[in-house]
Protein backbone atom coordinates (compact mmCIF):
# COMPACT_ATOMS: atom_id res chain seq x y z
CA UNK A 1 68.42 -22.90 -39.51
CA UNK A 2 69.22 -25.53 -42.50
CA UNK A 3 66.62 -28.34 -41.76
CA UNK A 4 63.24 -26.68 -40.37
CA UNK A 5 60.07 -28.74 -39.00
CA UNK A 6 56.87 -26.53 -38.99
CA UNK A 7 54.43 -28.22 -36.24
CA UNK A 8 50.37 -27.35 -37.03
CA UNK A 9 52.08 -26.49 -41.13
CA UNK A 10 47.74 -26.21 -41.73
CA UNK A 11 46.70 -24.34 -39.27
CA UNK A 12 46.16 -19.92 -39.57
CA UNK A 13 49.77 -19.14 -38.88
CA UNK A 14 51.65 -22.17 -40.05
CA UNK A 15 50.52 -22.11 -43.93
CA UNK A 16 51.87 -18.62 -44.50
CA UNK A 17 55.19 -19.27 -41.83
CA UNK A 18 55.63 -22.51 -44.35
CA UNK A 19 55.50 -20.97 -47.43
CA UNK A 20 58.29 -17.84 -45.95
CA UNK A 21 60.26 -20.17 -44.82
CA UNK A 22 60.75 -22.34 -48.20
CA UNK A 23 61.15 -19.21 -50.00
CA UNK A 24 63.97 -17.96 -47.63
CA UNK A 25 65.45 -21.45 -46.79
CA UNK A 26 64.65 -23.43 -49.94
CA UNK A 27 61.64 -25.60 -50.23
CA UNK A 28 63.44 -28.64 -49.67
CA UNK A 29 64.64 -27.44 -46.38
CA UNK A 30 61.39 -27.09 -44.69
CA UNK A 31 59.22 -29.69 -43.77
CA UNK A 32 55.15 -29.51 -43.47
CA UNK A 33 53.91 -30.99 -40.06
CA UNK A 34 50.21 -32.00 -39.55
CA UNK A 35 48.06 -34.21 -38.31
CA UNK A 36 45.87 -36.48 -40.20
CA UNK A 37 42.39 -35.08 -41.65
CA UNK A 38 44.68 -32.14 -42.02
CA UNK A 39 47.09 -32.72 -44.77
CA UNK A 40 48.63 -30.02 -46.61
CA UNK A 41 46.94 -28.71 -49.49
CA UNK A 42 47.64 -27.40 -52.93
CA UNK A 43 51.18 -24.82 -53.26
CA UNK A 44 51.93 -26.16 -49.68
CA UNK A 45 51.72 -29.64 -50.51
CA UNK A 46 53.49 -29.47 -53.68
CA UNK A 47 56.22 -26.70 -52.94
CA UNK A 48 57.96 -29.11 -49.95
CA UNK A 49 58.04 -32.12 -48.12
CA UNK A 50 55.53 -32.79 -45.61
CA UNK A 51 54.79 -35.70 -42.92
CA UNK A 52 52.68 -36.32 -39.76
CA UNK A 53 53.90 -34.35 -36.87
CA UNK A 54 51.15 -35.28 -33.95
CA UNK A 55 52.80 -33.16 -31.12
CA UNK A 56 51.10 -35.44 -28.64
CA UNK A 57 53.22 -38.17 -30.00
CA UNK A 58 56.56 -38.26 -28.51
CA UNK A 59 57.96 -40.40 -30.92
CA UNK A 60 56.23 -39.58 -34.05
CA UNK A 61 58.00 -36.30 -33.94
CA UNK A 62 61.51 -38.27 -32.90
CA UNK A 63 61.14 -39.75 -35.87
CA UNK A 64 60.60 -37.04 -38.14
CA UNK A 65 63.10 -35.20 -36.49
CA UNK A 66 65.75 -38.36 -37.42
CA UNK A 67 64.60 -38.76 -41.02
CA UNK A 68 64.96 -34.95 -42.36
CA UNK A 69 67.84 -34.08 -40.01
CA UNK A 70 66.06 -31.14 -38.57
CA UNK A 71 67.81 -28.56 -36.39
CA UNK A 72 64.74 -26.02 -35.80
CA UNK A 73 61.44 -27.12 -34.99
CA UNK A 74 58.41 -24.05 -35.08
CA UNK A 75 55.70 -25.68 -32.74
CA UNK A 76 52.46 -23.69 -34.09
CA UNK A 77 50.05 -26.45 -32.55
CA UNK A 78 47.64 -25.20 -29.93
CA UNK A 79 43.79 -24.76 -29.63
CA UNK A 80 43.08 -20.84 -30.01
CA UNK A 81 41.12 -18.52 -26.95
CA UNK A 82 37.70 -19.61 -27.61
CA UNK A 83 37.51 -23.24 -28.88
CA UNK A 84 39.90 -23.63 -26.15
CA UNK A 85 37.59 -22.74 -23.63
CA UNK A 86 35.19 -25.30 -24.64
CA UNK A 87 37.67 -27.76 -25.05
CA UNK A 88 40.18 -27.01 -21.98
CA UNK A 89 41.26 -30.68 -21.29
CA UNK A 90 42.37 -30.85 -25.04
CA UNK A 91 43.80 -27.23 -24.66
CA UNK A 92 46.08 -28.54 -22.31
CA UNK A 93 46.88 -31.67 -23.66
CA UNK A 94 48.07 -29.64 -27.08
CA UNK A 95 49.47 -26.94 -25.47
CA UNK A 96 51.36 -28.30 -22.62
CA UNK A 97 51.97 -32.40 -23.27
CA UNK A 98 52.54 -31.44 -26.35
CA UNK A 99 55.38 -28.85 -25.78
CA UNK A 100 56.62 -31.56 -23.22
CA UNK A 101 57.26 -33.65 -26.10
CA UNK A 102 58.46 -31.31 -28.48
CA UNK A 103 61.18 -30.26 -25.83
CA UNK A 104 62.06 -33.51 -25.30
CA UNK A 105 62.85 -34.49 -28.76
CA UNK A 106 64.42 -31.03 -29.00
CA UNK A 107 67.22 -31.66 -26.30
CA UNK A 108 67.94 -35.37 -27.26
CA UNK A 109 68.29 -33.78 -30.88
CA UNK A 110 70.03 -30.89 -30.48
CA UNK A 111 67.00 -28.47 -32.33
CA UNK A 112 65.98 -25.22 -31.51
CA UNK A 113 62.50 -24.17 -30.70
CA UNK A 114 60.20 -21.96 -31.53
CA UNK A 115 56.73 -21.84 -29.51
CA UNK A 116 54.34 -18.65 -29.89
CA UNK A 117 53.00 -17.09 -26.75
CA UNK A 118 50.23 -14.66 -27.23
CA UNK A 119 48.77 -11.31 -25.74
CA UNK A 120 46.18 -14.11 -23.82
CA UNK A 121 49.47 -14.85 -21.44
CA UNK A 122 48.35 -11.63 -19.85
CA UNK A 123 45.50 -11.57 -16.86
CA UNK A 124 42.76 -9.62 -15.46
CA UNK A 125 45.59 -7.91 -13.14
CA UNK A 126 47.93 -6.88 -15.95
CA UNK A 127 48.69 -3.08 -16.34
CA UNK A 128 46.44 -2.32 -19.17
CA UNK A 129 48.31 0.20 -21.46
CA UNK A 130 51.92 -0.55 -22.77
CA UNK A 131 51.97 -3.86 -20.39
CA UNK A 132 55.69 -4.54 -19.18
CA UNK A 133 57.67 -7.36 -20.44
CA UNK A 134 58.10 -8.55 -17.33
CA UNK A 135 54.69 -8.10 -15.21
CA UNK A 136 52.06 -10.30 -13.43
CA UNK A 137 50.51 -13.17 -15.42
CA UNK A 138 49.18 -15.45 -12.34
CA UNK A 139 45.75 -13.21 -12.36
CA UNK A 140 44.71 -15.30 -15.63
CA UNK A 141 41.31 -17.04 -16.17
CA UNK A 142 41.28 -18.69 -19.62
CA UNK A 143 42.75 -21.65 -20.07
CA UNK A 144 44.09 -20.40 -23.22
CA UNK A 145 45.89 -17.86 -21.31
CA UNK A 146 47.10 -20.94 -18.34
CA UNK A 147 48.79 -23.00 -21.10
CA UNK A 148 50.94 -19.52 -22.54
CA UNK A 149 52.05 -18.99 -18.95
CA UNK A 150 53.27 -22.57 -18.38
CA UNK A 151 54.66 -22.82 -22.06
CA UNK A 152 56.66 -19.54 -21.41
CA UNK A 153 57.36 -21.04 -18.16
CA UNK A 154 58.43 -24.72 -19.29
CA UNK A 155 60.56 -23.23 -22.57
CA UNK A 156 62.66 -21.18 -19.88
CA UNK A 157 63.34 -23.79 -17.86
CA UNK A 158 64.31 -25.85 -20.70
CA UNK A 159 66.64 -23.20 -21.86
CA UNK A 160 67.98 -22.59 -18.07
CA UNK A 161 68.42 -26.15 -17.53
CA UNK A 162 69.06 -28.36 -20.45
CA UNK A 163 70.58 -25.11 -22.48
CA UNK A 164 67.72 -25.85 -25.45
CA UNK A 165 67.75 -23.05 -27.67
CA UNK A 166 63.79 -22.13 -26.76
CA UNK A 167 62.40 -18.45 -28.23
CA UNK A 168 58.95 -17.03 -28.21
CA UNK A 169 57.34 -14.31 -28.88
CA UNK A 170 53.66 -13.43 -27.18
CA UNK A 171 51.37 -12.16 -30.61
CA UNK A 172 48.66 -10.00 -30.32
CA UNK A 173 45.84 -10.39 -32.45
CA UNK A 174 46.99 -11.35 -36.00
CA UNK A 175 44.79 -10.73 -39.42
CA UNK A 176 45.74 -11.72 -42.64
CA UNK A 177 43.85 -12.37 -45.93
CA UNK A 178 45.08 -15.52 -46.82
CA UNK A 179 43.85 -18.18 -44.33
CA UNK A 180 40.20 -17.55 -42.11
CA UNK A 181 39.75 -17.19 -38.88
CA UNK A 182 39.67 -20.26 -36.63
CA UNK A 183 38.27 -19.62 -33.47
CA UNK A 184 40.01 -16.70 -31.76
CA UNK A 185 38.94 -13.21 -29.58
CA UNK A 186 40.16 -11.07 -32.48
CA UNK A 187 38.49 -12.75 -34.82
CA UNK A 188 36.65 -9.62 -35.22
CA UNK A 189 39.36 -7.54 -36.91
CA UNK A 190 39.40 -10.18 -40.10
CA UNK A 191 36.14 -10.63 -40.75
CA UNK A 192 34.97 -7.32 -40.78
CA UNK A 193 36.92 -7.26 -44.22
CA UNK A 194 35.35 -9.92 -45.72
CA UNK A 195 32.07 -8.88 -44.40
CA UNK A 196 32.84 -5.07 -45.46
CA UNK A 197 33.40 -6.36 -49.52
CA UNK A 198 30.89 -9.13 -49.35
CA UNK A 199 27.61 -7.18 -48.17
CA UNK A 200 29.05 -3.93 -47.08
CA UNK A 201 28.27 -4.32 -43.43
CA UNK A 202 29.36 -5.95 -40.52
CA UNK A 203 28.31 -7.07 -37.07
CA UNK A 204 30.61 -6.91 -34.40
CA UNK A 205 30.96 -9.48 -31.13
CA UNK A 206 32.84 -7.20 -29.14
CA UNK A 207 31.78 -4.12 -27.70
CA UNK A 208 32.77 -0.54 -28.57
CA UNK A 209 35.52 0.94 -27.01
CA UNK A 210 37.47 -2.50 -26.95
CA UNK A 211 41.36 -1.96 -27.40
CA UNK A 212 43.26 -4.71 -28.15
CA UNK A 213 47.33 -5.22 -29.58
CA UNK A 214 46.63 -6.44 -33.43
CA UNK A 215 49.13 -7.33 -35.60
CA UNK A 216 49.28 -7.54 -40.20
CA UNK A 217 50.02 -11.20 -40.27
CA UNK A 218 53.47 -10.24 -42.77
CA UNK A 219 55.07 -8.57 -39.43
CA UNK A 220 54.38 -11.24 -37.55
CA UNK A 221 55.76 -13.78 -40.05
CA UNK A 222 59.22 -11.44 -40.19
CA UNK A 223 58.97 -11.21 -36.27
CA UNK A 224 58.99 -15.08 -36.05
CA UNK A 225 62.24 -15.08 -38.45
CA UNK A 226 63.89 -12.37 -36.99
CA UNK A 227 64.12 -13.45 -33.68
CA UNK A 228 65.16 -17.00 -34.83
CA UNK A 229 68.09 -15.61 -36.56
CA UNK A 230 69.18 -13.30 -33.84
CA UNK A 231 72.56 -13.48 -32.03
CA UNK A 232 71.67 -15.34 -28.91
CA UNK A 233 74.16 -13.14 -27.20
CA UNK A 234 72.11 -10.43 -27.40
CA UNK A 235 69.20 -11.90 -26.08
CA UNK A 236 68.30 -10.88 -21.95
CA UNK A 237 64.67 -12.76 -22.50
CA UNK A 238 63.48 -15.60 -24.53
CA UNK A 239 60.22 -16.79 -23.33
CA UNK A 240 58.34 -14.60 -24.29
CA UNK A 241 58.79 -11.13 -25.75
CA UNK A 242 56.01 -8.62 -26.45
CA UNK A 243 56.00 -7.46 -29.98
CA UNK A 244 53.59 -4.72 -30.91
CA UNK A 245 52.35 -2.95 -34.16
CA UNK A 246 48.97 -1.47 -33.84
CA UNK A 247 45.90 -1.32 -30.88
CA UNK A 248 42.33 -0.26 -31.95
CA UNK A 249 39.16 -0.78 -31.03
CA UNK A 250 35.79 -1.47 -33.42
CA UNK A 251 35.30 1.63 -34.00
CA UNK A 252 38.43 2.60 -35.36
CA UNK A 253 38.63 -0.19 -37.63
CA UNK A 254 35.34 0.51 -39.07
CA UNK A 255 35.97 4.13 -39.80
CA UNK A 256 39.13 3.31 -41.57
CA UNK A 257 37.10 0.98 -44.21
CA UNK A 258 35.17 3.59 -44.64
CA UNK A 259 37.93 5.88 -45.94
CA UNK A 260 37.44 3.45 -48.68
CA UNK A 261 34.06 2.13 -48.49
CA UNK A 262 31.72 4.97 -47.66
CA UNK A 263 28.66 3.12 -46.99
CA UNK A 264 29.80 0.52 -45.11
CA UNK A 265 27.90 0.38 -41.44
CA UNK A 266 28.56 -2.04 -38.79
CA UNK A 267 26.54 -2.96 -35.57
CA UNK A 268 27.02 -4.95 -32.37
CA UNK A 269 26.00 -8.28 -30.80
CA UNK A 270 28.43 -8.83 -27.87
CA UNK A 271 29.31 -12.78 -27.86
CA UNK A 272 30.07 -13.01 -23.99
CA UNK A 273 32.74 -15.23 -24.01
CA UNK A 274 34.64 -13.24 -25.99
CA UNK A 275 34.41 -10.10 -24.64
CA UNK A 276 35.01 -11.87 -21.21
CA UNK A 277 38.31 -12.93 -22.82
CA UNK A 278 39.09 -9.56 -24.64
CA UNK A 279 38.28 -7.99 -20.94
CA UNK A 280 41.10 -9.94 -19.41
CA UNK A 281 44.03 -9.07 -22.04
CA UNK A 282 45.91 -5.69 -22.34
CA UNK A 283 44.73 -2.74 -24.51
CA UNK A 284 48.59 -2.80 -25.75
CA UNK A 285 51.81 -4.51 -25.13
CA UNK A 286 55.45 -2.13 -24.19
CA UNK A 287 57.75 -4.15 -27.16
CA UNK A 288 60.90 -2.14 -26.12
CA UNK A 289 62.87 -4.98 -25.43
CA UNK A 290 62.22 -6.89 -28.52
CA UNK A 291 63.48 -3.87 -30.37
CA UNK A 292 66.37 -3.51 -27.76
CA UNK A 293 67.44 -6.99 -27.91
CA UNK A 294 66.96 -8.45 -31.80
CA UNK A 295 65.46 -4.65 -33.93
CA UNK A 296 62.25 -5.49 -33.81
CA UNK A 297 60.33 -2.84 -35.74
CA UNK A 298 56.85 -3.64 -37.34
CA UNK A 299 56.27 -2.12 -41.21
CA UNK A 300 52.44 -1.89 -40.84
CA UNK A 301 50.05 0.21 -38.90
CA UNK A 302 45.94 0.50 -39.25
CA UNK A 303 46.40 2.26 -41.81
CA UNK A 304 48.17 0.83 -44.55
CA UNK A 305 46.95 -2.62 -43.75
CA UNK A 306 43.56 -1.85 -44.04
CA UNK A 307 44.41 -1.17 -47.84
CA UNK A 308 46.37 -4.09 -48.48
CA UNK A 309 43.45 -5.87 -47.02
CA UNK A 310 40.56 -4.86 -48.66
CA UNK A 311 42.55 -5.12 -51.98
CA UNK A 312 43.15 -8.43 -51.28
CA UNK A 313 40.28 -9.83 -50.50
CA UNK A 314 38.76 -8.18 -53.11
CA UNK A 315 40.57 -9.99 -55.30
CA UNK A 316 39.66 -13.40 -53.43
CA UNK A 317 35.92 -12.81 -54.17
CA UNK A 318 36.55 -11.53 -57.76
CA UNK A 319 38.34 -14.90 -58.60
CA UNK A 320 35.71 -16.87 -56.82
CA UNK A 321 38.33 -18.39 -53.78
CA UNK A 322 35.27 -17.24 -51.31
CA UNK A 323 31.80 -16.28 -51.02
């Protein structure tokens, strides 16, 4: 990877995969995609170039592919679970026409290409507990979930056929301090921290006793890299391997913070949709192969997240970034 295009640079995963990647690559080296009315802002605008990277423009893309000579292309851009519901024409047209395009420009080019699956791949049919690599994905009824399948689908067949250089990996719920939530089913599991320093309690939208595969967002960052960087000898799978760090429920979450925050109480007020979603996904994800195939081994667990993340945003609220 010498010339790297980051697709949806703005968005929850691409600001922090940005920023990695200029520090490992050199800023120069990695260039910003968005879309207009959402430029890059502040140390991402002024650590790197940047340029409009529309994946539902074909030739837009071409283009920026041409001018900055790029070899790897990360394509972050995609709708998340629940806005995607409301929005599943627009889902689609992200998710799929715009993967199309991406692929396209990636074979005439020569790139590699990154595009993240998610836990959401997985249906109502799906072993529950340490689901398989390989296992049944048909039985799924979000749309969100539709345009994974097809994207792990279309990246493979890319690979098989045209011999593009596609890899994936299918991320369970991710939580980080630095950017907000923007619409997701684990939404949950990053506000409760903000909630927890800013009044001390928090109420939940999914119901007790919900398990689902989260992830610290810095594993998933070093995931991302490390499978781009592996040998592709080694590699049995591409689209799309599980990775796995950590499953919990409400509950659990909650009675960690309180390790640190005594008082803190949380209630429930089930959003439907959500839990509907959350209902359909795995309680946790078998990674074996990921560690088989490229070392995959995650550095955080409930535990020593939970303090990196209160300090943290902490610190966000003492220095007036939020609210």
């Amino acid at each position: 990877m010498e010339h790297i295009l980051i697709i949806g640079a703005t968005g929850q995963i691409g600001s922090e995969l940005t920023m990695e990647l200029r520090k490992r690559y050199g800023n120069a080296n990695v260039v910003a995609g968005y879309i207009p009315g959402a430029e890059p802002k502040g140390e991402l605008k002024e650590s790197g170039p940047s340029a409009i990277a529309d994946v539902t423009d074909g030739e837009a893309i071409a283009s920026v592919v041409k001018e900055y000579h790029i070899d790897t292309i990360y394509n972050l851009a995609a709708l998340l679970s629940v806005v995607a519901e409301s929005k599943p024409k627009l889902a689609w047209k992200i998710g799929i026409d715009g993967l199309w395009n991406v692929l396209e420009v990636a074979r005439e080019q020569g790139c590699a290409v990154f595009t993240p699956s998610s836990i959401g791949a997985f249906g109502k049919d799906t072993p529950k507990d340490k689901t398989p690599q390989d296992t049944l994905q048909r039985s799924n009824t979000t749309i969100y979930g539709v345009c994974k399948v097809t994207g792990e689908l279309l990246s493979d067949y890319y690979f098989n056929r045209f011999g593009v250089d596609t890899r994936s990996v299918r991320f369970p719920g991710l939580i980080s301090y630095v950017t907000l939530p923007g619409g997701g089913t684990t939404d949950y599991a990053v506000e409760i921290y903000y909630d927890a320093i800013r009044r001390g309690a928090f109420t939940c939208n999914v119901k007790a006793g919900t398990y689902m595969d989260m992830m610290y967002m810095p594993d998933a960052l070093n995931a991302v890299v490390q499978l781009m960087e592996a040998d592709p000898s080694r590699l049995k799978h591409r689209n799309s391997f599980n990775i796995a760090a950590m499953s919990f429920e409400p509950g659990q979450i909650a009675a960690e913070i309180r390790k640190h925050l005594p008082d803190f109480k949380m209630d429930y007020q089930i959003d439907p949709v959500k839990q509907a979603i959350a209902d359909s996904w795995p309680n946790s994800m078998d990674d074996s192969c990921a560690r088989e195939e490229w070392g995959w081994k995650p550095e955080y667990n409930l535990q020593n997240m939970t303090v990196d993340m209160l300090v943290k945003v902490k610190e966000k609220f003492d220095k007036g970034l939020i609210k």
